[in-house]
Structures are given as C-alpha cells and as structure tokens.
Protein backbone atom coordinates (compact mmCIF):
# COMPACT_ATOMS: atom_id res chain seq x y z
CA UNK A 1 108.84 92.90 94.80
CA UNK A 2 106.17 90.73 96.10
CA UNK A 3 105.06 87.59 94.40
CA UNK A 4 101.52 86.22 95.68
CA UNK A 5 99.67 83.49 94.25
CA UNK A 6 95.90 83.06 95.94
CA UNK A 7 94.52 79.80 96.36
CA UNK A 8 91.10 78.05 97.56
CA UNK A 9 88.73 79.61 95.37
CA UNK A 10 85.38 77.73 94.25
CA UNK A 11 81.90 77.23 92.79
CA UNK A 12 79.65 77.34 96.58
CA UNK A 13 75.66 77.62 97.25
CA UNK A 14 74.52 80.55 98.77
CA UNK A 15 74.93 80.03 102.10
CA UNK A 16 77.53 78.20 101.53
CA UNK A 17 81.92 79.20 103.51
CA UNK A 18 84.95 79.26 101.81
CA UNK A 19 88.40 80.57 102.72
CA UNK A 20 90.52 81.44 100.30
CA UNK A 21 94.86 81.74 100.49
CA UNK A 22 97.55 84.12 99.81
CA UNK A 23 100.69 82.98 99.63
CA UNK A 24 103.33 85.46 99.65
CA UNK A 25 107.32 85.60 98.68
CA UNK A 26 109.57 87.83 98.03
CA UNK A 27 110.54 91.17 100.37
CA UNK A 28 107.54 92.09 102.30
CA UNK A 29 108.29 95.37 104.31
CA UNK A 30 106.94 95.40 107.55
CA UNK A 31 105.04 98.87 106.88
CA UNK A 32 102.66 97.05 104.06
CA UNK A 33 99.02 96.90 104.05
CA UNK A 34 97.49 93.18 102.62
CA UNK A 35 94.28 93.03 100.72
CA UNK A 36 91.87 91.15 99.22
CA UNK A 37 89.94 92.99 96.23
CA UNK A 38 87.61 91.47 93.92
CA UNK A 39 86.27 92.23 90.30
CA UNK A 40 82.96 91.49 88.80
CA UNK A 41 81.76 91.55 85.48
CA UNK A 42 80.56 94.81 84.58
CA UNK A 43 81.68 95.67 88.04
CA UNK A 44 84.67 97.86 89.13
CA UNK A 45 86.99 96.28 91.07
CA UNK A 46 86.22 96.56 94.98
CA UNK A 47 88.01 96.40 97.94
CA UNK A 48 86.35 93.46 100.02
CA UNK A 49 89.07 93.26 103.10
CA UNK A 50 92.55 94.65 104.41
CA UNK A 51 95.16 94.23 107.18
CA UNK A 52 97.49 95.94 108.10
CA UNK A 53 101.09 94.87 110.17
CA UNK A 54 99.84 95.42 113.49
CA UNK A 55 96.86 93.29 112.99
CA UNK A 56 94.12 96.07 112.51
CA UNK A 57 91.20 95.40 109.72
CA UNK A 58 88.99 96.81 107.51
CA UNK A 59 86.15 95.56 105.78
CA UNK A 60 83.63 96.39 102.67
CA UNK A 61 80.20 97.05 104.54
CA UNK A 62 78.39 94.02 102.75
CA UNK A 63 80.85 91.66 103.87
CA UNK A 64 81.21 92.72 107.88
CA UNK A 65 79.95 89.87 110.01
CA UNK A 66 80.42 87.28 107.35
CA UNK A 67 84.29 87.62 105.89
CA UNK A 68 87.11 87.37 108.33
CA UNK A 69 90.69 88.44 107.35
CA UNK A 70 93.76 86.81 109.11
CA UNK A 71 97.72 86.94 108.63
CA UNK A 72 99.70 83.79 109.63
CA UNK A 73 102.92 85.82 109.72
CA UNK A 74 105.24 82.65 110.12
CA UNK A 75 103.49 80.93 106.99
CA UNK A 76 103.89 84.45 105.51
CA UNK A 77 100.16 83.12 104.25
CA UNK A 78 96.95 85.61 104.31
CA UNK A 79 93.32 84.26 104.21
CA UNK A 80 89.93 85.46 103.69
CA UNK A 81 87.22 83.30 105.74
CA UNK A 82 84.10 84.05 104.14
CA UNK A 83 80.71 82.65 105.26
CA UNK A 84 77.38 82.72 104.66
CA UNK A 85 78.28 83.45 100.95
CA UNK A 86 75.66 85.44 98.24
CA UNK A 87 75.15 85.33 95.03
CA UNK A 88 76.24 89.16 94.81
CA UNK A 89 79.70 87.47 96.09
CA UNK A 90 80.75 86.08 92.85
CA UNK A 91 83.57 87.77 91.31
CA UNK A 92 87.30 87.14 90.79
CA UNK A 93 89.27 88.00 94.10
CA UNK A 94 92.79 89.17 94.19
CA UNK A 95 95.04 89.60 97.00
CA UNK A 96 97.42 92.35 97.23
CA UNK A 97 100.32 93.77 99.25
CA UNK A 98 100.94 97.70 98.82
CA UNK A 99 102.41 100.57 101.06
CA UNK A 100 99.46 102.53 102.27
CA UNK A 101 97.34 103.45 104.87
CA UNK A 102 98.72 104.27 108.47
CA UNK A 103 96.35 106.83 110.42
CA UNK A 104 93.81 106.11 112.50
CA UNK A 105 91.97 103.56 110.37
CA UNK A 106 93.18 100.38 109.31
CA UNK A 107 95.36 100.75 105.76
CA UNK A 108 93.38 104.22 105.37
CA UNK A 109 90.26 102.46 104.40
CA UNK A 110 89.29 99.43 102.31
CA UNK A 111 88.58 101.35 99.30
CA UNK A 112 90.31 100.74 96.05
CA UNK A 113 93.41 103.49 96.14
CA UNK A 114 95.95 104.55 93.56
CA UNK A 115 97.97 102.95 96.37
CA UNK A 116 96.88 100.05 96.08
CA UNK A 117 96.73 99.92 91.47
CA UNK A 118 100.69 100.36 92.38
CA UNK A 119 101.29 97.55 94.94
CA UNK A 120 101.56 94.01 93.86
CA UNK A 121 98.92 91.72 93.07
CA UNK A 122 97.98 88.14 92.71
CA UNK A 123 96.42 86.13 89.78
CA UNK A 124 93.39 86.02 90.97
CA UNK A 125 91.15 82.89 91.95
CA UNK A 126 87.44 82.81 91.22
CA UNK A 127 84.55 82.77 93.08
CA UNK A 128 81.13 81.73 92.40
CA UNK A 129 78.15 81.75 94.56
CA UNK A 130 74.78 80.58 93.32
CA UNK A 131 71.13 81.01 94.66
C-alpha cells in the first residue's frame, strides 16, 4: 500500500500560481499511474492531471496550458504547478497512485475510473481561488 500525504495547498487570487506536493511512501510499483483529482462542492470529483512511469501526461481540458504535472522520482515527490489560477479552480485536490492505464494514451485518460476509486489516495489539501 501507498501512503501519500499532499502538501502546498492555499487561499490565491485569480490569476494567482501555486504548486502543490505529493509525498509518497510505501511500495510504489513501477507500472502505477499518479494523479491529481479534485472535488468541489456540489461537484463530482474530477480528474485534473496524471502521469504515468515513463513520464507521459494527461490533462483535464480546462487546465491544459496552465497546470503542469511532474514526478521527482528520487524524492519519490509528485507536484502539480498550476498557474494562472480561476475561481472555477477551487476545490479540494487529492493525489492518487493506482494501477491503470497503459495504451496509447497516458494512464488511459484523465478521467475519474473505477481504477482509480480502488488505488490509494491522499487527504486532500484545499484550494481556493477568488475573483
């Protein structure tokens, strides 16, 4: 099992960058797909960005261009860079490490699998963006 505690969340502008942290421990198997998903009120949860072992990405539409997703491998660590921040950005985001995907896209897709409900998830850390 996976334990991963996210980090760097905040209360932003629009506008505004933040980059939040994963930190991961545990057995990570070098087939996994990471994730970050996030959950609005009223909202079903949403996958926002993914990576999978060989470096490839995937990315909600709204978010390409301004959210980056990275891996630091040796700090077993994964981020989400995200820029130019909207209001329509605040949620509660959640990382997550799961077995799925593989294919010719990225983790099969950024969408919000039955794969992913039984991988292993974060607390989550929130984020608020106002106009």
């Amino acid at each position: 099992q996976v334990q991963l505690v996210e980090s760097g969340g905040g209360s932003v502008q629009s506008g505004g960058s933040l980059r939040l942290s994963c930190a991961a421990s545990g057995y990570i198997d070098s087939s996994y797909c990471m994730g970050w998903f996030r959950h609005a009120p009223g909202k079903e949860r949403e996958g926002v960005a993914v990576i999978d072992s060989g470096g490839r990405t995937n990315y909600l539409d709204s978010v390409k261009g301004r959210f980056t997703i990275s891996q630091d491998n040796a700090k077993n660590t994964l981020y989400l860079q995200m820029n130019s921040l909207k209001p329509e950005d605040t949620a509660m985001y959640y990382c997550a490490a799961a077995a799925v995907g593989g294919g010719r896209s990225a983790c099969g897709g950024v969408r919000y699998t039955a794969g992913w409900v039984l991988g292993d998830w974060g607390q989550g850390t929130q984020v608020t963006v106002s106009s």
